[in-house]
Protein backbone atom coordinates (compact mmCIF):
# COMPACT_ATOMS: atom_id res chain seq x y z
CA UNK A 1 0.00 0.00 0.00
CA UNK A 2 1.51 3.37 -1.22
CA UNK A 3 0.82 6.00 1.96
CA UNK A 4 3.71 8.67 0.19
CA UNK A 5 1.44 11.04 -0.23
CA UNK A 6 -0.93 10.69 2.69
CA UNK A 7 -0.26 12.25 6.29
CA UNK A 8 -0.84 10.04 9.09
CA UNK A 9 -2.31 10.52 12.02
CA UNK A 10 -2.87 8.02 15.00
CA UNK A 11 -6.24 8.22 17.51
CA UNK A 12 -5.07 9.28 21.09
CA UNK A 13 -6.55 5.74 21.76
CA UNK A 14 -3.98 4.30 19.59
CA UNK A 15 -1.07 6.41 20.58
CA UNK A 16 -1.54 5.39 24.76
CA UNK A 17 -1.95 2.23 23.68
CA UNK A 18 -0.62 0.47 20.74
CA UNK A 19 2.29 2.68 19.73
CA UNK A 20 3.66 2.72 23.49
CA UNK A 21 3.45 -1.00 23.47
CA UNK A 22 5.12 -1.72 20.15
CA UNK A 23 7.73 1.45 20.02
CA UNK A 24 6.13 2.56 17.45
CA UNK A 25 7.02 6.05 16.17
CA UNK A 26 5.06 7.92 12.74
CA UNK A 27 7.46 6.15 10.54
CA UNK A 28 7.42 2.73 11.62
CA UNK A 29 3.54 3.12 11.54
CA UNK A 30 4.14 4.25 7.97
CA UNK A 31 6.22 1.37 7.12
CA UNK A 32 3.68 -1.19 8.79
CA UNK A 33 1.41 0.16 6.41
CA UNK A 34 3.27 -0.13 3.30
CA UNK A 35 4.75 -3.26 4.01
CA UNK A 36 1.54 -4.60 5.06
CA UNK A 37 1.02 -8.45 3.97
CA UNK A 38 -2.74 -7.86 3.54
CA UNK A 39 -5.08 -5.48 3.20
CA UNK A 40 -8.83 -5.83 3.15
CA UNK A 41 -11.57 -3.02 2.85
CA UNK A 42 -14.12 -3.40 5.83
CA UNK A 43 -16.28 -0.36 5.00
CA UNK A 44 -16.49 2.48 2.57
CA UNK A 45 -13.11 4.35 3.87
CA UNK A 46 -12.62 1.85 6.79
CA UNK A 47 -9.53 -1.06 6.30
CA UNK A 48 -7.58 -3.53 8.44
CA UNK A 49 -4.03 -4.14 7.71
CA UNK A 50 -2.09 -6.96 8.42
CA UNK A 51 1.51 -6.64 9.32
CA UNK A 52 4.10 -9.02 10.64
CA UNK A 53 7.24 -8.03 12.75
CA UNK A 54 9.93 -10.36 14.60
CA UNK A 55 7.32 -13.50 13.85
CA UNK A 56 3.97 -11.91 15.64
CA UNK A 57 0.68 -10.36 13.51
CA UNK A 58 -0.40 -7.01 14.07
CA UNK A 59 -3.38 -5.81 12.85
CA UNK A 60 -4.02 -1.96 12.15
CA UNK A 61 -7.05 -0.37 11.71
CA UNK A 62 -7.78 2.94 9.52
CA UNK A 63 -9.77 5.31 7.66
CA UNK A 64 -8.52 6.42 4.58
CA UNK A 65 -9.69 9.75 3.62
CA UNK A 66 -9.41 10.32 -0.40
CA UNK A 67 -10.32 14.32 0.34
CA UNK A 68 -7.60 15.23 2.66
CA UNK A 69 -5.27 12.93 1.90
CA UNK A 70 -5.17 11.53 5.17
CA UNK A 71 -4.86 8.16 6.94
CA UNK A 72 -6.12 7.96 10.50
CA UNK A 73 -5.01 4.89 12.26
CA UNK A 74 -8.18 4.00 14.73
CA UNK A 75 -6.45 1.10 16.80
CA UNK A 76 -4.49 -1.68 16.62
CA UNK A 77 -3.98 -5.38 17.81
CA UNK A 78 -1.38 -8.10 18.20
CA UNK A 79 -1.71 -11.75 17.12
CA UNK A 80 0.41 -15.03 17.56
């Protein structure tokens, strides 16, 4: 998934959770993205991604918005 042109932006949720857990920073959230192994479209603008890092799933959910070129990262979670 190409997010070059796209700003991202994390939910507070997100950021106190997820991000703190993983050490995740804006671009390793941006490189999740793009080197995501899967991504399926749950809703109009709504999509999970699938990402895997030192052998464990993580799963990132977003709304991509076409209009302000923006990608807003709703919450996360971690698999086996």
């Amino acid at each position: 998934m190409n997010t070059s042109d796209y700003r991202i932006r994390p939910s507070k949720h997100f950021i106190l959770t997820w991000m703190r857990k993983w050490d995740y920073d804006i671009f390793a959230l941006r490189d999740a993205l793009e080197n995501a192994y899967k991504v399926n479209k749950v809703g109009k603008n709504k999509y999970e991604a699938y990402t895997r890092v030192k052998g464990k799933s993580r799963k990132l959910i977003f709304i991509k918005d076409e209009g302000f070129k923006e990608i807003f990262v709703i919450t996360g979670a971690e698999g086996k």
